[in-house]
C-alpha atoms as a PDB file:
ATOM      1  CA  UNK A   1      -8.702  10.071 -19.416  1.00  0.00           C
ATOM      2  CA  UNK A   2     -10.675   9.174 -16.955  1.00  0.00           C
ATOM      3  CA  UNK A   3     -10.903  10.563 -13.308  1.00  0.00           C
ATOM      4  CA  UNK A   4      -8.601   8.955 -10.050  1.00  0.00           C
ATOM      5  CA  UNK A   5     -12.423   7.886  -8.037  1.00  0.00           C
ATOM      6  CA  UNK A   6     -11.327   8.382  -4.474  1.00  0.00           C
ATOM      7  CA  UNK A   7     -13.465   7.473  -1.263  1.00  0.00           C
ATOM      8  CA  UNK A   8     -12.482   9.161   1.991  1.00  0.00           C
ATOM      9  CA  UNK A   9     -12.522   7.083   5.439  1.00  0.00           C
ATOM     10  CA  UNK A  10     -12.161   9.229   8.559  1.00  0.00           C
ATOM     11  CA  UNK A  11     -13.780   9.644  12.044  1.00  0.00           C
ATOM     12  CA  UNK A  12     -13.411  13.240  12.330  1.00  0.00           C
ATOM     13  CA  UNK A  13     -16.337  14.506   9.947  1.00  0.00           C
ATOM     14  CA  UNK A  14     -14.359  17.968   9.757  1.00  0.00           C
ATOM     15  CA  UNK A  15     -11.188  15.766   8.088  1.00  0.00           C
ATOM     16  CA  UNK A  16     -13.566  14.523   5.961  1.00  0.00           C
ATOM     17  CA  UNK A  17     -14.548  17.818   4.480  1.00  0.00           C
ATOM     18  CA  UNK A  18     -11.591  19.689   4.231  1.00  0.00           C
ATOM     19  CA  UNK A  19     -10.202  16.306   2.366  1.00  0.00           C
ATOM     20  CA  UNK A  20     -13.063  16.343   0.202  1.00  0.00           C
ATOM     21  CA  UNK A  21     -12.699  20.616  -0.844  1.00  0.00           C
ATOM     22  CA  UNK A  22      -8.861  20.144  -0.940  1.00  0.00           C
ATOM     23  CA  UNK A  23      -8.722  17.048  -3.222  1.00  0.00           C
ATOM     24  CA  UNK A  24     -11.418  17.529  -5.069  1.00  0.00           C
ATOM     25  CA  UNK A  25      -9.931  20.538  -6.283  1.00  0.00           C
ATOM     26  CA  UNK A  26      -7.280  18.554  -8.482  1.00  0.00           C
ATOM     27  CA  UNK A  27      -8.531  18.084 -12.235  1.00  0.00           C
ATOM     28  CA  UNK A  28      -7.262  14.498 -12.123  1.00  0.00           C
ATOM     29  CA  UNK A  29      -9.390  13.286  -8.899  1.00  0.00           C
ATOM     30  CA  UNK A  30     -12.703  12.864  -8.049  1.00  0.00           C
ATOM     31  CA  UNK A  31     -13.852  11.956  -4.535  1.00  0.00           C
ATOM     32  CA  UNK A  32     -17.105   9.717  -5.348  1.00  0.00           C
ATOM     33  CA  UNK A  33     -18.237   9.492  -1.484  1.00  0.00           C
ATOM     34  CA  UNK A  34     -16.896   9.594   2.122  1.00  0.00           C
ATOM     35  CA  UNK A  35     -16.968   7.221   4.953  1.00  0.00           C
ATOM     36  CA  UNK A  36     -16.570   7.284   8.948  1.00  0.00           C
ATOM     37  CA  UNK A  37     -15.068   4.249   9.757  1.00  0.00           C
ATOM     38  CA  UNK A  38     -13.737   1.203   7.717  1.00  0.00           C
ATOM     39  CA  UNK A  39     -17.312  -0.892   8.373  1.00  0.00           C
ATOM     40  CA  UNK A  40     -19.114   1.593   6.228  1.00  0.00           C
ATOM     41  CA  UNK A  41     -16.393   1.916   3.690  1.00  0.00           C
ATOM     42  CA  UNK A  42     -16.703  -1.708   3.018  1.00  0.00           C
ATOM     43  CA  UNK A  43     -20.308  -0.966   2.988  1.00  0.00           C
ATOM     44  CA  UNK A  44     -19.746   1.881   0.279  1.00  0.00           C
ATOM     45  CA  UNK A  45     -18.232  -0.497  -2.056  1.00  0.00           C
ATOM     46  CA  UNK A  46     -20.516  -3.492  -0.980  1.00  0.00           C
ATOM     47  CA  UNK A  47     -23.349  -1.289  -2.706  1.00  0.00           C
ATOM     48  CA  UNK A  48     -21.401  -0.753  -6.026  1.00  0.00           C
ATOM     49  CA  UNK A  49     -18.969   2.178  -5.177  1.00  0.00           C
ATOM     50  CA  UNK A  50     -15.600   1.912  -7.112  1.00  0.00           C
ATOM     51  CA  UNK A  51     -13.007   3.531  -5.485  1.00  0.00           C
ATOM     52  CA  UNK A  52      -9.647   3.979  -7.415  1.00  0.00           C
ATOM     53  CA  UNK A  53      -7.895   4.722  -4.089  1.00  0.00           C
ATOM     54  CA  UNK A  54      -9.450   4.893  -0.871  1.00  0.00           C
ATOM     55  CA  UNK A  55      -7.664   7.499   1.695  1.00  0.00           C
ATOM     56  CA  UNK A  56      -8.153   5.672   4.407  1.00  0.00           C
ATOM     57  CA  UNK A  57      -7.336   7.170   8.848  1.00  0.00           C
ATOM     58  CA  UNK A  58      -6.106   3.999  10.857  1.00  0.00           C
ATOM     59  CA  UNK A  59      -7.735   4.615  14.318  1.00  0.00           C
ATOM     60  CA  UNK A  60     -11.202   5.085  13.937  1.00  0.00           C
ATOM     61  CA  UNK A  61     -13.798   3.141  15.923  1.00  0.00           C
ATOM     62  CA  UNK A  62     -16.115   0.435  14.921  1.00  0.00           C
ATOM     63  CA  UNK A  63     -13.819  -0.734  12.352  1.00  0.00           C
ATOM     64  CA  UNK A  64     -10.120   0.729  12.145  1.00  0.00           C
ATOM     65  CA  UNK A  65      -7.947   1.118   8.950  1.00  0.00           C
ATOM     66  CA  UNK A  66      -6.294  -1.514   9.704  1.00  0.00           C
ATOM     67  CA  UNK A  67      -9.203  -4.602   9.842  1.00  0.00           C
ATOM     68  CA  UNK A  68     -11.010  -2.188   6.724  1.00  0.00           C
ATOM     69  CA  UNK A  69      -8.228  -2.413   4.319  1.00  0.00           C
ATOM     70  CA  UNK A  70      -7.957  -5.933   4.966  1.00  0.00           C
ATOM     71  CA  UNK A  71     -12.154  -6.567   4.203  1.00  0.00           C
ATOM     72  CA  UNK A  72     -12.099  -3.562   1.194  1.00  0.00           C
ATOM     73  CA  UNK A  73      -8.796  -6.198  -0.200  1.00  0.00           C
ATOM     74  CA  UNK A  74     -11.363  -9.333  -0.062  1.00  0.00           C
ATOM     75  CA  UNK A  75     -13.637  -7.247  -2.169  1.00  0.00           C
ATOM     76  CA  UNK A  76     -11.963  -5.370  -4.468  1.00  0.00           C
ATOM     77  CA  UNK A  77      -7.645  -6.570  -5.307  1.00  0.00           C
ATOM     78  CA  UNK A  78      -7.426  -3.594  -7.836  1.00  0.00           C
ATOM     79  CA  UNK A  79      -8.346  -0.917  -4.973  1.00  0.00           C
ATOM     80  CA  UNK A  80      -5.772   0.655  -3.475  1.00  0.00           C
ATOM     81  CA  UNK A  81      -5.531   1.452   0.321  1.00  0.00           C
ATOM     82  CA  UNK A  82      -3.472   4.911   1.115  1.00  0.00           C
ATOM     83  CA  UNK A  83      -3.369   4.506   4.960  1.00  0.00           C
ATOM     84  CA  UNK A  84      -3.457   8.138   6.795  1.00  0.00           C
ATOM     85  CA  UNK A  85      -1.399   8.207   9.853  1.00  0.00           C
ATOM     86  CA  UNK A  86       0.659   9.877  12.859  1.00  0.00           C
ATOM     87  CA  UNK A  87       4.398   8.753  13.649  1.00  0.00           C
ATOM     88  CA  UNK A  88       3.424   6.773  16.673  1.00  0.00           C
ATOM     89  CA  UNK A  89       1.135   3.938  15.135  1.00  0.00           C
ATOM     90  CA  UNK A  90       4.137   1.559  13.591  1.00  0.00           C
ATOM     91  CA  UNK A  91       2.400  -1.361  14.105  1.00  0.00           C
ATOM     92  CA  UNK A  92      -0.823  -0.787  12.987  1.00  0.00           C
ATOM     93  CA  UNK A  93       1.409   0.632  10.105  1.00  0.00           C
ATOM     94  CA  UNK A  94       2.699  -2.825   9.434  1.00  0.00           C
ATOM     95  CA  UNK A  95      -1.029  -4.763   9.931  1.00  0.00           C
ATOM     96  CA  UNK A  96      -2.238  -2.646   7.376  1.00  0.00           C
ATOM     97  CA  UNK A  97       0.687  -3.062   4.713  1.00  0.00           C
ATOM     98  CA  UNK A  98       0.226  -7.112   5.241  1.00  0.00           C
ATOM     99  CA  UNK A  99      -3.365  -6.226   5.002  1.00  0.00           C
ATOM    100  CA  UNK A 100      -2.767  -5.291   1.627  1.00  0.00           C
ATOM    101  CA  UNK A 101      -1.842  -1.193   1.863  1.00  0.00           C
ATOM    102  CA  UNK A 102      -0.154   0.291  -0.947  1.00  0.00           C
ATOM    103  CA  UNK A 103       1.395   2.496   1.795  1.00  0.00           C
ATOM    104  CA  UNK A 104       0.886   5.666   3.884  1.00  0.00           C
ATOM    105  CA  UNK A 105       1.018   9.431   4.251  1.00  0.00           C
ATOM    106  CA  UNK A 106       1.294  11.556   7.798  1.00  0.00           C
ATOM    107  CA  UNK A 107      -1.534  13.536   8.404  1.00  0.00           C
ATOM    108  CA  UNK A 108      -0.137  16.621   9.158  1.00  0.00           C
ATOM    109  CA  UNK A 109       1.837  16.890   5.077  1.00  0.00           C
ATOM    110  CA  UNK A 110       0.291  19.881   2.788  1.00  0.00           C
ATOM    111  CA  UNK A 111      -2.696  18.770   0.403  1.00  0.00           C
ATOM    112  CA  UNK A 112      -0.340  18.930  -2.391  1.00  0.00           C
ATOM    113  CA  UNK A 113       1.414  15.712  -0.948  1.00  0.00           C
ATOM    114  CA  UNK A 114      -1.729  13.889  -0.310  1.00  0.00           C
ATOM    115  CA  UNK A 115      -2.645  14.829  -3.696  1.00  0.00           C
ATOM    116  CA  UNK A 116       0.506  13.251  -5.208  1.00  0.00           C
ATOM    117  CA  UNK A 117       0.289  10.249  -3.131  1.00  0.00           C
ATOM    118  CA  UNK A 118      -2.985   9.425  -4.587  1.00  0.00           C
ATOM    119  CA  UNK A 119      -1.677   9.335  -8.046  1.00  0.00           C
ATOM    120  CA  UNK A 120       1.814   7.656  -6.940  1.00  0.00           C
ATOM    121  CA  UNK A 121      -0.679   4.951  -5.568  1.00  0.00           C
ATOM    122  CA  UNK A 122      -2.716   4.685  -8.617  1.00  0.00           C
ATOM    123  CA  UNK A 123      -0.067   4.158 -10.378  1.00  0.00           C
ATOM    124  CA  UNK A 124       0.837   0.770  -9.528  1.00  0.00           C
ATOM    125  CA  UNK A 125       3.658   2.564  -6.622  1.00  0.00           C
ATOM    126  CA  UNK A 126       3.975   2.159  -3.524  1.00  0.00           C
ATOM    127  CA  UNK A 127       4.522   4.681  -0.797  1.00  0.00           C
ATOM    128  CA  UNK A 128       6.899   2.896   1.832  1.00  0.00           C
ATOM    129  CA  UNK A 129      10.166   5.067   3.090  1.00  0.00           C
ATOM    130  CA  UNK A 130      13.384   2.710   3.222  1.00  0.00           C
ATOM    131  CA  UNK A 131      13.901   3.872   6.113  1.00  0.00           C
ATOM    132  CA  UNK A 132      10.333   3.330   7.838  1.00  0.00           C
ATOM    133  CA  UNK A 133      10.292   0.255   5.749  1.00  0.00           C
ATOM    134  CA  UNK A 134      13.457  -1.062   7.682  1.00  0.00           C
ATOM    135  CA  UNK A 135      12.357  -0.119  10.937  1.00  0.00           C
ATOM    136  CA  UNK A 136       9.049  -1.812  10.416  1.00  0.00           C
ATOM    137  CA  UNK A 137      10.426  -5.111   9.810  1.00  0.00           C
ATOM    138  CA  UNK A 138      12.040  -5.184  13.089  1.00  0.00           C
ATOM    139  CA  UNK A 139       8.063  -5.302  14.453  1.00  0.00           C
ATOM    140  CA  UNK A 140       7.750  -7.625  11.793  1.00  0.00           C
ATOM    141  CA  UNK A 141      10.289 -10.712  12.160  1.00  0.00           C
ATOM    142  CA  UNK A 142       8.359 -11.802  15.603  1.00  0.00           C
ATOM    143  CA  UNK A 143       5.350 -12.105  14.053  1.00  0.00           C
ATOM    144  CA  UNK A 144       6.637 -13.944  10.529  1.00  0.00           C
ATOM    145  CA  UNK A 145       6.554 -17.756  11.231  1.00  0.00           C
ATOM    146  CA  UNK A 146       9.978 -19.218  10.790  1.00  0.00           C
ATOM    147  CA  UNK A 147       9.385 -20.653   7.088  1.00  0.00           C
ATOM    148  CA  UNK A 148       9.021 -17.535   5.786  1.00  0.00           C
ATOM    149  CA  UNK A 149      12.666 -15.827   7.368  1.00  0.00           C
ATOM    150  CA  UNK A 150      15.081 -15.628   4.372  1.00  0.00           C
ATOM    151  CA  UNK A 151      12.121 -16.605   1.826  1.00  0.00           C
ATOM    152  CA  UNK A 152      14.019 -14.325  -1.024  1.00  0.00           C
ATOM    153  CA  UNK A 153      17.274 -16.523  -0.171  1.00  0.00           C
ATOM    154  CA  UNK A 154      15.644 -19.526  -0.846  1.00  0.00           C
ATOM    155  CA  UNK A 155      12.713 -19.012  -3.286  1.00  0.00           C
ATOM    156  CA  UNK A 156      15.263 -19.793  -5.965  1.00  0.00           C
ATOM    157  CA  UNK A 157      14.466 -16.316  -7.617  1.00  0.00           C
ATOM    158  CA  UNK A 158      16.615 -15.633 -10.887  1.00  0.00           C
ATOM    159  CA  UNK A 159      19.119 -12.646 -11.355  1.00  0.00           C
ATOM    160  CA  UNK A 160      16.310 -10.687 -13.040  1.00  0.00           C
ATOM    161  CA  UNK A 161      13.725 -11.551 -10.782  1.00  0.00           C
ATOM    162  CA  UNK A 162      15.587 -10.230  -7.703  1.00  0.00           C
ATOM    163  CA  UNK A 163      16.580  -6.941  -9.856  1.00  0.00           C
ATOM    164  CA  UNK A 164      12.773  -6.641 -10.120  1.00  0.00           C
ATOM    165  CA  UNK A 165      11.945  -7.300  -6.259  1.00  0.00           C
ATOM    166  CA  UNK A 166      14.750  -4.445  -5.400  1.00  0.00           C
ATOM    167  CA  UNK A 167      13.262  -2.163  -7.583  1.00  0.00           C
ATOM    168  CA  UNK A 168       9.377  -3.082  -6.381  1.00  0.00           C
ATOM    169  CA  UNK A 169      10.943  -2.671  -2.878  1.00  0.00           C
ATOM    170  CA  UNK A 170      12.270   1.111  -4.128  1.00  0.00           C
ATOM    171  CA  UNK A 171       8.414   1.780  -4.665  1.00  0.00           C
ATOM    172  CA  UNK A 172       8.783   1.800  -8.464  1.00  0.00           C
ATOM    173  CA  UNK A 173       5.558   1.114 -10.693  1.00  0.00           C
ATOM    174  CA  UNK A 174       6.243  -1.461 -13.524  1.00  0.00           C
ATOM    175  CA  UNK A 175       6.195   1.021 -16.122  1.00  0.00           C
ATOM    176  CA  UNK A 176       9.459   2.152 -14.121  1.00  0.00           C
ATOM    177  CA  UNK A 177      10.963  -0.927 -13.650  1.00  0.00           C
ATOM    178  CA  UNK A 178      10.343  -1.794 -17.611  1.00  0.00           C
ATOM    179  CA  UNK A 179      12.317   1.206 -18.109  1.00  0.00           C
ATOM    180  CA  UNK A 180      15.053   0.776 -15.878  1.00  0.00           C
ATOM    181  CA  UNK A 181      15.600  -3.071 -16.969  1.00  0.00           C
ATOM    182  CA  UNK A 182      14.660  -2.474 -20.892  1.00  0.00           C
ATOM    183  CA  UNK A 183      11.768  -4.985 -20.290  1.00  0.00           C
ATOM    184  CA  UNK A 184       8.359  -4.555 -21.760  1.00  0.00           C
ATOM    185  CA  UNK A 185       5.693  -3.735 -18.792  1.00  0.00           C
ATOM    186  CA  UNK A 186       4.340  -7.003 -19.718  1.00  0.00           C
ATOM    187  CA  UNK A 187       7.013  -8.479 -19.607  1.00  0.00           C
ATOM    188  CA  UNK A 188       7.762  -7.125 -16.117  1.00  0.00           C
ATOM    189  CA  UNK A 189       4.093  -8.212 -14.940  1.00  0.00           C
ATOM    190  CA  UNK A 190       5.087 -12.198 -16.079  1.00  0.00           C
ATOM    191  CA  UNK A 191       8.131 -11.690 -13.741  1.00  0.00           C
ATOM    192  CA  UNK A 192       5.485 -10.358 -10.527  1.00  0.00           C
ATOM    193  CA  UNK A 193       3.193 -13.248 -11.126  1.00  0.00           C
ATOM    194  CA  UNK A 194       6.454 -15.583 -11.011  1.00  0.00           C
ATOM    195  CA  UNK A 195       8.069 -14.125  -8.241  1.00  0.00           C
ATOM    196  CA  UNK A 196       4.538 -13.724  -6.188  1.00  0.00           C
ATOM    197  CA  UNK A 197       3.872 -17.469  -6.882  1.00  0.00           C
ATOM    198  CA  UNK A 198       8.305 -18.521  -5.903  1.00  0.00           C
ATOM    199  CA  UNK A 199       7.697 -15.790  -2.427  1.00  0.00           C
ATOM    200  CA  UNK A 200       4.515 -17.245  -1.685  1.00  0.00           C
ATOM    201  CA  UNK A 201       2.927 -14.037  -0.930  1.00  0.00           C
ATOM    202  CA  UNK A 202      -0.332 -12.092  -2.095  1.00  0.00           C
ATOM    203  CA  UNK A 203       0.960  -8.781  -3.996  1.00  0.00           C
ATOM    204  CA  UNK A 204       3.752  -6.586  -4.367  1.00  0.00           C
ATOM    205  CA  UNK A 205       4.094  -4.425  -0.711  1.00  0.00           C
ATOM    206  CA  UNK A 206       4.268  -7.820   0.797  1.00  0.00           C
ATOM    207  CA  UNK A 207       7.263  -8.183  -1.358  1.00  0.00           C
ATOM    208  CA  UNK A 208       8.792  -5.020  -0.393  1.00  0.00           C
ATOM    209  CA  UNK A 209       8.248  -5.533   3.070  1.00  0.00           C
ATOM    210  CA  UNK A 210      10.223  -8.840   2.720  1.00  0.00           C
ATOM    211  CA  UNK A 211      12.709  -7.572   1.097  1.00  0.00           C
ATOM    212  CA  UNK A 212      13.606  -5.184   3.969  1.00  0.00           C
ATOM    213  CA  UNK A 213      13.612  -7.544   6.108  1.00  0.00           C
ATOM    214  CA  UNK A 214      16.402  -9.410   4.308  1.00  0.00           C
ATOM    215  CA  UNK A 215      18.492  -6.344   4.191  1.00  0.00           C
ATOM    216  CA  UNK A 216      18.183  -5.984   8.148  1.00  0.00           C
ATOM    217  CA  UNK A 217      20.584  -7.157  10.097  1.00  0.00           C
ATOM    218  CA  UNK A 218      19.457 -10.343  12.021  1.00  0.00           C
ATOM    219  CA  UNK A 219      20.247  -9.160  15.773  1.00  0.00           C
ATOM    220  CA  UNK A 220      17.157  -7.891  17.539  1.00  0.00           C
ATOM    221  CA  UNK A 221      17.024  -3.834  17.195  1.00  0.00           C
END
């Protein structure tokens, strides 16, 4: 089996070495390069790096987390973004999920956690707290233009389908929601690819992030 290839973004070159010593250290991951801001992470992969998952800080100069996951996206779907942040940057929380994100971890959590995210990440999961994920779509319903409020009520989505967008929105990988629904994970794949083309929207966080919203209550918070 083959190595998780992770490239680390961060300002702070000392971040960027202890990241490197402490995840390196796991069996299952190799870092394959480092980067200081989100210009020349785009720039790593531009010259035929292949990142797995790219650990990615959000406030960096030049080009922040936020604009880099959206340009690393344009090049490469089947990266994923892990978004390293502090409790205080919400809404560049929420640019970066729409971005494209698979999700986030706080900077100050032990190594083993940043570890774990890393494989939950690679995994097809996503790393979005209900609770973070509701308060973050009270930042997003201004900026959502009005077709898209109550898109799951509406898309015409079929008892299974919305069994699978619940359990995408729980941050469950499609080999978990095959087993939890007694699909095949192909199977389960067919249903993302329908319900991406019904919600309009570009992968699966997006679909989490709308689901949230639905399940919020509709008066301003």
């Amino acid at each position: 089996m083959s190595k998780i290839a992770v490239l680390i973004v961060d300002d702070d070159p000392f971040i960027r070495e202890s990241l490197t010593l402490l995840i390196g250290m796991d069996s299952d991951i190799e870092v394959i390069g480092s980067a200081s801001n989100g210009a020349e992470a785009v720039d790593f992969l531009q010259r035929g790096g292949q990142p797995d998952v790219v650990l990615m800080d959000i406030r960096m100069p030049v080009c922040d987390g936020v604009e880099g996951t959206r340009r690393i996206k344009e090049i490469s779907a089947n990266t994923s973004v892990l978004i390293l942040t502090t409790f205080d940057d919400d809404e560049f929380i929420l640019e970066a999920l729409r971005n494209g994100a698979s999700g986030y971890l706080l900077k100050n959590i032990p190594p083993d956690r940043i570890i774990q995210g890393i494989k939950t990440v690679q995994s097809g999961s996503m790393l979005i707290h209900p609770d973070v994920a509701r308060k973050l779509s009270g930042l997003l319903r201004p900026a959502m233009p009005t077709p898209q409020v109550n898109k799951l009520s509406v898309a015409g989505l079929t008892a299974t389908e919305l069994n699978v967008v619940t359990l995408i929105a729980d941050g469950m990988s499609n080999k978990e929601i095959a087993q939890n629904l007694f699909l095949s994970e192909g199977t389960v794949k067919n249903y993302i690819t329908d319900i991406l083309g019904k919600l309009g929207v570009r992968d699966r966080t997006q679909i989490a992030i709308l689901y949230w919203k639905e399940q919020t209550p509709s008066t301003d918070i």
